[in-house]
Each structure stands twice: as structure tokens, then as C-alpha cells.
PDB file of N, CA and C in Angstrom:
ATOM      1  N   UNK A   1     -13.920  -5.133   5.054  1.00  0.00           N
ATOM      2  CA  UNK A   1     -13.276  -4.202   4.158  1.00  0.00           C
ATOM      3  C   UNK A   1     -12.961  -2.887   4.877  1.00  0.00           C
ATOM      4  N   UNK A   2     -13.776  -2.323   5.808  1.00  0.00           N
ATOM      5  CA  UNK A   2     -14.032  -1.529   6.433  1.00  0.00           C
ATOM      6  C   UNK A   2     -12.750  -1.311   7.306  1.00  0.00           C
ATOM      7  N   UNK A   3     -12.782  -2.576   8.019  1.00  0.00           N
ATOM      8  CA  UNK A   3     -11.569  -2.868   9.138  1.00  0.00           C
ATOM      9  C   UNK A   3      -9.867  -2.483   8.600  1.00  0.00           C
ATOM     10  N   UNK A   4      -9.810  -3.123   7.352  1.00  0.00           N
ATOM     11  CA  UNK A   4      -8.672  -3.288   6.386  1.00  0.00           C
ATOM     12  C   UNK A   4      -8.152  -1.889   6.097  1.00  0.00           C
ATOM     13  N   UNK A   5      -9.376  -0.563   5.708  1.00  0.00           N
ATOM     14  CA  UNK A   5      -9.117   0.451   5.169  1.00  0.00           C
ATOM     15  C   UNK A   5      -8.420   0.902   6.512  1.00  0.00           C
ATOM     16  N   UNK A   6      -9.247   0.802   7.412  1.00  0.00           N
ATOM     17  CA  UNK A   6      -8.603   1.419   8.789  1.00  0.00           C
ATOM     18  C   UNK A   6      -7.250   1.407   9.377  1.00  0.00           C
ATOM     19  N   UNK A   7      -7.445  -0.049   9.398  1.00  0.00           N
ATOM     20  CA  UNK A   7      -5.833  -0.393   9.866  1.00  0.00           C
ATOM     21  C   UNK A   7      -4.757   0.238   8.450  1.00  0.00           C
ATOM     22  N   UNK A   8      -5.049   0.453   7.467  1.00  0.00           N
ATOM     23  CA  UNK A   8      -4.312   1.233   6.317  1.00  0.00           C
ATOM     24  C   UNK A   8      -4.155   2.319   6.836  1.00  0.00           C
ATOM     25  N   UNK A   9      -4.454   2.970   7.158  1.00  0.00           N
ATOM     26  CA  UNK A   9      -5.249   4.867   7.873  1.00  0.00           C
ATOM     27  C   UNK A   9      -4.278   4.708   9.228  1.00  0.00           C
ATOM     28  N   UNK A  10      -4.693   3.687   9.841  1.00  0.00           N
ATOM     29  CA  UNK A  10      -3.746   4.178  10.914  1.00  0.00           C
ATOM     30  C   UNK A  10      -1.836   3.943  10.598  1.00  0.00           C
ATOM     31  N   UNK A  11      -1.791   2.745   9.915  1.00  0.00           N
ATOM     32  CA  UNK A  11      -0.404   2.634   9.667  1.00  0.00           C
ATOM     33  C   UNK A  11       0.205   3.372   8.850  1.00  0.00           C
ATOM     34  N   UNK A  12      -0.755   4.280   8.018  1.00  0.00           N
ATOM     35  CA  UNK A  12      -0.410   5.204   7.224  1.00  0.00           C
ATOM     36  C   UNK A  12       0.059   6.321   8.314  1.00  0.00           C
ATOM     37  N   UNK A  13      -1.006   6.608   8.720  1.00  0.00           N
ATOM     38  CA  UNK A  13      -0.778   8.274   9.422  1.00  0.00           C
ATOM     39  C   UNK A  13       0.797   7.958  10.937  1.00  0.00           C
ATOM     40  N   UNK A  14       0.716   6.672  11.290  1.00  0.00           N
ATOM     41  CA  UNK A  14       2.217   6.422  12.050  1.00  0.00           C
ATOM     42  C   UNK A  14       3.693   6.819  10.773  1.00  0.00           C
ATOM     43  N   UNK A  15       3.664   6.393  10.068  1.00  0.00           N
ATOM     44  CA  UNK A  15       4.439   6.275   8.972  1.00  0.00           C
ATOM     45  C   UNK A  15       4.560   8.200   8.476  1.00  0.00           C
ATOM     46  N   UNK A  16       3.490   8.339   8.422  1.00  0.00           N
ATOM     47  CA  UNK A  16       3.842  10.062   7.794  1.00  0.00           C
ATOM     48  C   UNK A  16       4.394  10.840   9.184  1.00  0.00           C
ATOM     49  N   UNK A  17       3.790  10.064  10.298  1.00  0.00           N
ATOM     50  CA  UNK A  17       4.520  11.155  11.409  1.00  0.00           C
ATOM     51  C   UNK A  17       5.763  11.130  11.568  1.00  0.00           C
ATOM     52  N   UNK A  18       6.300   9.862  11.406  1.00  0.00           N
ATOM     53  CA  UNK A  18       7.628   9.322  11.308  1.00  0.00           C
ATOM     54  C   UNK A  18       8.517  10.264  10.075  1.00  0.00           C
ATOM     55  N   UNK A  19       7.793  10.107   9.027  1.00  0.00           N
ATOM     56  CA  UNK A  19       8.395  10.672   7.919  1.00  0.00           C
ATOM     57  C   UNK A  19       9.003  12.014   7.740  1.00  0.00           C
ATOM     58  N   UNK A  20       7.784  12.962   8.466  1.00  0.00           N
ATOM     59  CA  UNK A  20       7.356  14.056   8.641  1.00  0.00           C
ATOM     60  C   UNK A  20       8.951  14.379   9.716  1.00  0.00           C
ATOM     61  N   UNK A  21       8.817  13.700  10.770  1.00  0.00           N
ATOM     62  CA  UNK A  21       9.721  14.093  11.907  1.00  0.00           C
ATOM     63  C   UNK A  21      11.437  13.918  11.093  1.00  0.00           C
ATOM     64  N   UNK A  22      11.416  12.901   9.874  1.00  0.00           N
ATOM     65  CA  UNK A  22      13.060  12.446   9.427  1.00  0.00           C
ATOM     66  C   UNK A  22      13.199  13.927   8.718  1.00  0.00           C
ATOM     67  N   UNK A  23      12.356  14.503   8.325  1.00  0.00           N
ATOM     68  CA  UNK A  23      13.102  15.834   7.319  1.00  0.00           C
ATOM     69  C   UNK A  23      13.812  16.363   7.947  1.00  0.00           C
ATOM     70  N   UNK A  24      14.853  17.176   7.077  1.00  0.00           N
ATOM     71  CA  UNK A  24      15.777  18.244   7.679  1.00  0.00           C
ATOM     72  C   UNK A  24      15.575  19.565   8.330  1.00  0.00           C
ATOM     73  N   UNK A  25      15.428  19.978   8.971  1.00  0.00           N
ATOM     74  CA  UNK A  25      14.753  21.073   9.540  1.00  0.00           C
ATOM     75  C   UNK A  25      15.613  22.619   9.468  1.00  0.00           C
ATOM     76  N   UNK A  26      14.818  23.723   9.058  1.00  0.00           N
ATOM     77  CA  UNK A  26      16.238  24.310   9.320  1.00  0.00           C
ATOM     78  C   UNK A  26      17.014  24.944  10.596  1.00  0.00           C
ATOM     79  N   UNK A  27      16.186  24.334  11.473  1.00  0.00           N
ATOM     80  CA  UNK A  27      17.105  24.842  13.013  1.00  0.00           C
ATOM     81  C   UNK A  27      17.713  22.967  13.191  1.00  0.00           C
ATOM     82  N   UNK A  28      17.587  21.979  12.910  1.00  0.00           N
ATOM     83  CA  UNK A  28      18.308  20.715  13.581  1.00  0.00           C
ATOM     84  C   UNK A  28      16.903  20.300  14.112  1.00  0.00           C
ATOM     85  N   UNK A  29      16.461  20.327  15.372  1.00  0.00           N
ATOM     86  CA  UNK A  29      15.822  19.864  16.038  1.00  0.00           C
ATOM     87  C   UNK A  29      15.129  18.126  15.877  1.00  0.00           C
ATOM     88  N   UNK A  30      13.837  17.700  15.531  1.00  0.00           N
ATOM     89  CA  UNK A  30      14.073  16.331  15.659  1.00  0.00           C
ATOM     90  C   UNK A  30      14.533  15.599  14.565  1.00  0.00           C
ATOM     91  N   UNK A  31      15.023  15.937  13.184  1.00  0.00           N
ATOM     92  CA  UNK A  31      15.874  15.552  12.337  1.00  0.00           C
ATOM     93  C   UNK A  31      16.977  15.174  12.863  1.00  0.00           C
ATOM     94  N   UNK A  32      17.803  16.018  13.342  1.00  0.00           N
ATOM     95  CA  UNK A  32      19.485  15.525  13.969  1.00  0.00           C
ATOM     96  C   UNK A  32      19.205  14.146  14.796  1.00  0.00           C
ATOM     97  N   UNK A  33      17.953  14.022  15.746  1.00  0.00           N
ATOM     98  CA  UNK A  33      18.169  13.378  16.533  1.00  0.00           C
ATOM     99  C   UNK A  33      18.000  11.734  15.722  1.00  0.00           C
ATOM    100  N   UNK A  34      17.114  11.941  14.704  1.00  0.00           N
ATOM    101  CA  UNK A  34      16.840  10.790  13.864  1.00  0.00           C
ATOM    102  C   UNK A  34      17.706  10.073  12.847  1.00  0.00           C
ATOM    103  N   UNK A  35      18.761  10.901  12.446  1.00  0.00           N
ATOM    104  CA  UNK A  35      20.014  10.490  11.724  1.00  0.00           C
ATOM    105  C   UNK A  35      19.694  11.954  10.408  1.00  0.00           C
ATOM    106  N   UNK A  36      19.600  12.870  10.537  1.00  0.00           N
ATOM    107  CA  UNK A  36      19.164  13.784   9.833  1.00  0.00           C
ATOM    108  C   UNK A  36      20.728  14.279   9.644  1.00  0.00           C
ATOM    109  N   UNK A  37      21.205  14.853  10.749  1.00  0.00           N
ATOM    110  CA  UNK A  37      22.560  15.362  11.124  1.00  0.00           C
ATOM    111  C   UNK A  37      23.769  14.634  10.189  1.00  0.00           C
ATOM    112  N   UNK A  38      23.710  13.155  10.474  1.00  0.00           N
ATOM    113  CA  UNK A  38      24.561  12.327  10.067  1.00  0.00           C
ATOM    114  C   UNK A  38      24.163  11.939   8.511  1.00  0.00           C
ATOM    115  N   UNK A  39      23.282  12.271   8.070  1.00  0.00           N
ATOM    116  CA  UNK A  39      23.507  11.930   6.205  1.00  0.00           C
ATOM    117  C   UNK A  39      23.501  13.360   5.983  1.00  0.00           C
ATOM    118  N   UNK A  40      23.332  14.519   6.575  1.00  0.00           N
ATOM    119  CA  UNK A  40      23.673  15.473   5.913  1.00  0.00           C
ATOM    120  C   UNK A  40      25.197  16.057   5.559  1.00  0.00           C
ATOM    121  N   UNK A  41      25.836  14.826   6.318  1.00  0.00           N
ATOM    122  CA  UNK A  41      27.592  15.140   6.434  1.00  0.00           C
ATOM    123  C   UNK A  41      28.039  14.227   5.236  1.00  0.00           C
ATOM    124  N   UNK A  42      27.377  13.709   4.306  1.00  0.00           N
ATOM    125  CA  UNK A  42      28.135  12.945   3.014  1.00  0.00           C
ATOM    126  C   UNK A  42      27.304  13.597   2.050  1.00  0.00           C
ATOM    127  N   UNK A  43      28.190  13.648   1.171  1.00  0.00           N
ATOM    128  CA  UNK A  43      27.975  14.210  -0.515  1.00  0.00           C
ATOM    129  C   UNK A  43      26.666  13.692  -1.280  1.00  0.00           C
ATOM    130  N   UNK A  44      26.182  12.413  -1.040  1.00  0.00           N
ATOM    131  CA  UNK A  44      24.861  11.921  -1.652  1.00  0.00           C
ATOM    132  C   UNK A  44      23.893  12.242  -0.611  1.00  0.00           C
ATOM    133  N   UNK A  45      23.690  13.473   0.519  1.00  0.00           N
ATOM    134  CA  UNK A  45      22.549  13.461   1.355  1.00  0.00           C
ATOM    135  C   UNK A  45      21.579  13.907   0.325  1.00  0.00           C
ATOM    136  N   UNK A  46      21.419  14.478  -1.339  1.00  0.00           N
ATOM    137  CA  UNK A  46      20.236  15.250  -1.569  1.00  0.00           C
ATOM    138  C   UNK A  46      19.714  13.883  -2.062  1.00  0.00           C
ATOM    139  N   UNK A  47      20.344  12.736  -2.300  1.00  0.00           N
ATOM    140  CA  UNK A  47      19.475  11.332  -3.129  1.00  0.00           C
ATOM    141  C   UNK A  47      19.060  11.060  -2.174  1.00  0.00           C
ATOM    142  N   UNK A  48      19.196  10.816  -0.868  1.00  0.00           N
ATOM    143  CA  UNK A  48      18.210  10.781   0.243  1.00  0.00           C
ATOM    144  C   UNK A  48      17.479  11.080   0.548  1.00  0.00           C
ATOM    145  N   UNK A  49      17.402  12.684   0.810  1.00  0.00           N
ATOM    146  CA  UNK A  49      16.509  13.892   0.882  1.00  0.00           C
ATOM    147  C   UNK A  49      15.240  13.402  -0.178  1.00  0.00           C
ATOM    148  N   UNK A  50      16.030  13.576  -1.134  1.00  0.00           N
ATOM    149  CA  UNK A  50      14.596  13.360  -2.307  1.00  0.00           C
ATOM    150  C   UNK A  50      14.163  11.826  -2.581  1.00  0.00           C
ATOM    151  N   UNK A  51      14.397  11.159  -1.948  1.00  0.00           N
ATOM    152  CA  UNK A  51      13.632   9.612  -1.702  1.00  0.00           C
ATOM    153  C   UNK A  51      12.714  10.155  -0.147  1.00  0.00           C
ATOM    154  N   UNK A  52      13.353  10.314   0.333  1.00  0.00           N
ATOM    155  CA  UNK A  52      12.452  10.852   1.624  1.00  0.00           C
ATOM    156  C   UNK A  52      11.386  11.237   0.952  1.00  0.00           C
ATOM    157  N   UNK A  53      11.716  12.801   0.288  1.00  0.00           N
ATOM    158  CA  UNK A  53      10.471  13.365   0.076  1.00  0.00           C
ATOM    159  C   UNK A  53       9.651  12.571  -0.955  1.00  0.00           C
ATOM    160  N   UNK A  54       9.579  11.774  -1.805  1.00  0.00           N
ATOM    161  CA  UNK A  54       9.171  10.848  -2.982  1.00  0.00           C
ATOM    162  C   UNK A  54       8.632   9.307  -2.036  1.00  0.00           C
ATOM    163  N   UNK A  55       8.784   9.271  -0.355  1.00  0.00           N
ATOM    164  CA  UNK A  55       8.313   8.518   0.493  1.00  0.00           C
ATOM    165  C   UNK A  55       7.004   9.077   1.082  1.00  0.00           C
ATOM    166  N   UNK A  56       7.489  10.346   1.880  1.00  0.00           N
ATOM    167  CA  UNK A  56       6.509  11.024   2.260  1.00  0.00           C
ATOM    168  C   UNK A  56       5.088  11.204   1.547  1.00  0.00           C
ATOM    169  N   UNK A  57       5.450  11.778  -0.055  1.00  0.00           N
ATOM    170  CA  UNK A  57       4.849  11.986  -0.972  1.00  0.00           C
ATOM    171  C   UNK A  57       3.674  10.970  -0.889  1.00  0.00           C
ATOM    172  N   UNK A  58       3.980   9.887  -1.246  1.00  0.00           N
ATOM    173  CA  UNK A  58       3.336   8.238  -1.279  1.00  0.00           C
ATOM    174  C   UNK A  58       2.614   8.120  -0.298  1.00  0.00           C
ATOM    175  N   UNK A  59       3.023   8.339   0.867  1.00  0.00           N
ATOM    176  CA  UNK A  59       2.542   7.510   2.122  1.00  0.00           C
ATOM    177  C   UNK A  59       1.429   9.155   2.170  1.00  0.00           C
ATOM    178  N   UNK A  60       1.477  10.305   2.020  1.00  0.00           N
ATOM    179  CA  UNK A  60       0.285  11.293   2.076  1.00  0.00           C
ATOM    180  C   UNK A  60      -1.104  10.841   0.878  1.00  0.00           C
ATOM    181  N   UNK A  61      -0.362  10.434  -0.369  1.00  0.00           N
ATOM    182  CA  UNK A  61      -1.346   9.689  -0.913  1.00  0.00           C
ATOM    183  C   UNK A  61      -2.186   8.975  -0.953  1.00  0.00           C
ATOM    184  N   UNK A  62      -1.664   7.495  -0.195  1.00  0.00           N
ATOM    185  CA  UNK A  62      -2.157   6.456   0.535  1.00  0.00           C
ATOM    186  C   UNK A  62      -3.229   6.870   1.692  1.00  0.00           C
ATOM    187  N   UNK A  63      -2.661   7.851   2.168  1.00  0.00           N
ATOM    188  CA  UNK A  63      -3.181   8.235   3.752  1.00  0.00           C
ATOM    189  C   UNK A  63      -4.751   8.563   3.006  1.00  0.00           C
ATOM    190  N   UNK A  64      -4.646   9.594   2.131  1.00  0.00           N
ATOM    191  CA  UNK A  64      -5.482  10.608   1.358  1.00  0.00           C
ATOM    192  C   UNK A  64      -6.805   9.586   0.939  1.00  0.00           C
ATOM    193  N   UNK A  65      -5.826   8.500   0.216  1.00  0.00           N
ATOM    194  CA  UNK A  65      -7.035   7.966  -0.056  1.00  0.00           C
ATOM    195  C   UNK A  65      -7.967   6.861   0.578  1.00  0.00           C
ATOM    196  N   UNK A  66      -6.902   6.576   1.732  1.00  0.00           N
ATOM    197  CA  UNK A  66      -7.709   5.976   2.622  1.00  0.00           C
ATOM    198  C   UNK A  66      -8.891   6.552   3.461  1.00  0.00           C
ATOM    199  N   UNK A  67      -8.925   7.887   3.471  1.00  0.00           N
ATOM    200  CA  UNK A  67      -9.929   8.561   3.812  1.00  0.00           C
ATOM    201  C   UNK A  67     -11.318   8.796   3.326  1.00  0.00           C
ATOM    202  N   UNK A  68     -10.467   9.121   2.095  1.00  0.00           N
ATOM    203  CA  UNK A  68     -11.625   9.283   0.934  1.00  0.00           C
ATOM    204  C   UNK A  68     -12.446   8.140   0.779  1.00  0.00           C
ATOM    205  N   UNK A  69     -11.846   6.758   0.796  1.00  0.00           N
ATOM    206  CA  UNK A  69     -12.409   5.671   0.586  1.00  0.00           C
ATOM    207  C   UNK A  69     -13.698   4.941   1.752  1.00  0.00           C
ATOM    208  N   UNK A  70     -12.862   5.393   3.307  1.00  0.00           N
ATOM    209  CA  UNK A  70     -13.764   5.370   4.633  1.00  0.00           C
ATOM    210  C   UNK A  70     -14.928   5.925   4.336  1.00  0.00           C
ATOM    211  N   UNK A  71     -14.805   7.338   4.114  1.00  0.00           N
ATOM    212  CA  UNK A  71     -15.630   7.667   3.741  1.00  0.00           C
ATOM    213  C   UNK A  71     -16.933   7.709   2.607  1.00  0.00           C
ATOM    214  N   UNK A  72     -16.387   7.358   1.824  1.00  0.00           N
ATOM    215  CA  UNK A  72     -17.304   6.458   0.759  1.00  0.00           C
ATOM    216  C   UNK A  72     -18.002   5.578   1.522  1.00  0.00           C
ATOM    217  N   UNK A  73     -17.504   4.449   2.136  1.00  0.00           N
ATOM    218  CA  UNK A  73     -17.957   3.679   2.457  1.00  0.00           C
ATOM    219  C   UNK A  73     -19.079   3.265   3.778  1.00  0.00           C
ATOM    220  N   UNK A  74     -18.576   4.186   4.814  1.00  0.00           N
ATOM    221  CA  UNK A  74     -19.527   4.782   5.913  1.00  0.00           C
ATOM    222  C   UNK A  74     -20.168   5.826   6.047  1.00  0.00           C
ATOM    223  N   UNK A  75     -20.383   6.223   4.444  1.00  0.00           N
ATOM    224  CA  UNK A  75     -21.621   7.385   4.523  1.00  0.00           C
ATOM    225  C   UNK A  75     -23.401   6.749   4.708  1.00  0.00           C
ATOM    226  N   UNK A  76     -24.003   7.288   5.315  1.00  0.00           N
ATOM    227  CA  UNK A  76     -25.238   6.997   5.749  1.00  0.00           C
ATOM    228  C   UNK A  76     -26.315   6.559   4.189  1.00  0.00           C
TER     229      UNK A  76
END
């Protein structure tokens, strides 16, 4: 069970870095390079934007409680 939470924790916290790096930034930087640049040039970029953030959201949750739960579980 232990193992399971973990590998959750880690594929979580890859996934939020990922997530973390797709936002729009307000200088460009690693957004543009990720396709940030290019959906911000069509008219539906904010339904994106806000699935992003409603992704992010989730996957900090997940992360959150995979912690909480480790910890439950490997306390002494």
C-alpha cells in the first residue's frame, strides 16, 4: 500500500512540475517554449487557461493527499 501511495507522490509531483512550467508567465519564458505562446494567439486561450488551472488544482490535491496519507501511514 505503502509502495502504491509513493509511486502516486512521485507521478503526482512530475505532473505538477509539468503543469506548473505550462502556465502563462508574465515575461514568456518557459510557457512560450511549451506551447503557451501559441494558444495564447486564438480567442478560446482563457478555456484553456482555466482547464489548466482546474488541472493543476487536482493534481496539488492528489499530491496533498498523498502526503498526508504517507504519512499516516509511516508514523512510528
Amino acid at each position: 500500500m505503502t509502495l502504491g501511495i509513493s509511486i502516486a507522490l512521485v507521478l503526482a509531483s512530475l505532473l505538477m512540475i509539468l503543469l506548473v512550467l505550462l502556465h502563462k508567465g508574465k515575461g514568456g519564458g518557459l510557457s512560450d517554449m511549451f506551447g503557451g505562446g501559441f494558444s495564447s494567439s486564438y480567442g478560446g486561450s482563457s478555456v484553456v487557461e482555466r482547464n489548466l488551472d482546474r488541472l493543476t488544482i487536482i493534481t496539488g490535491v492528489v499530491w496533498f493527499v498523498c502526503i498526508i496519507a504517507l504519512g499516516l501511514l509511516l508514523r512510528p
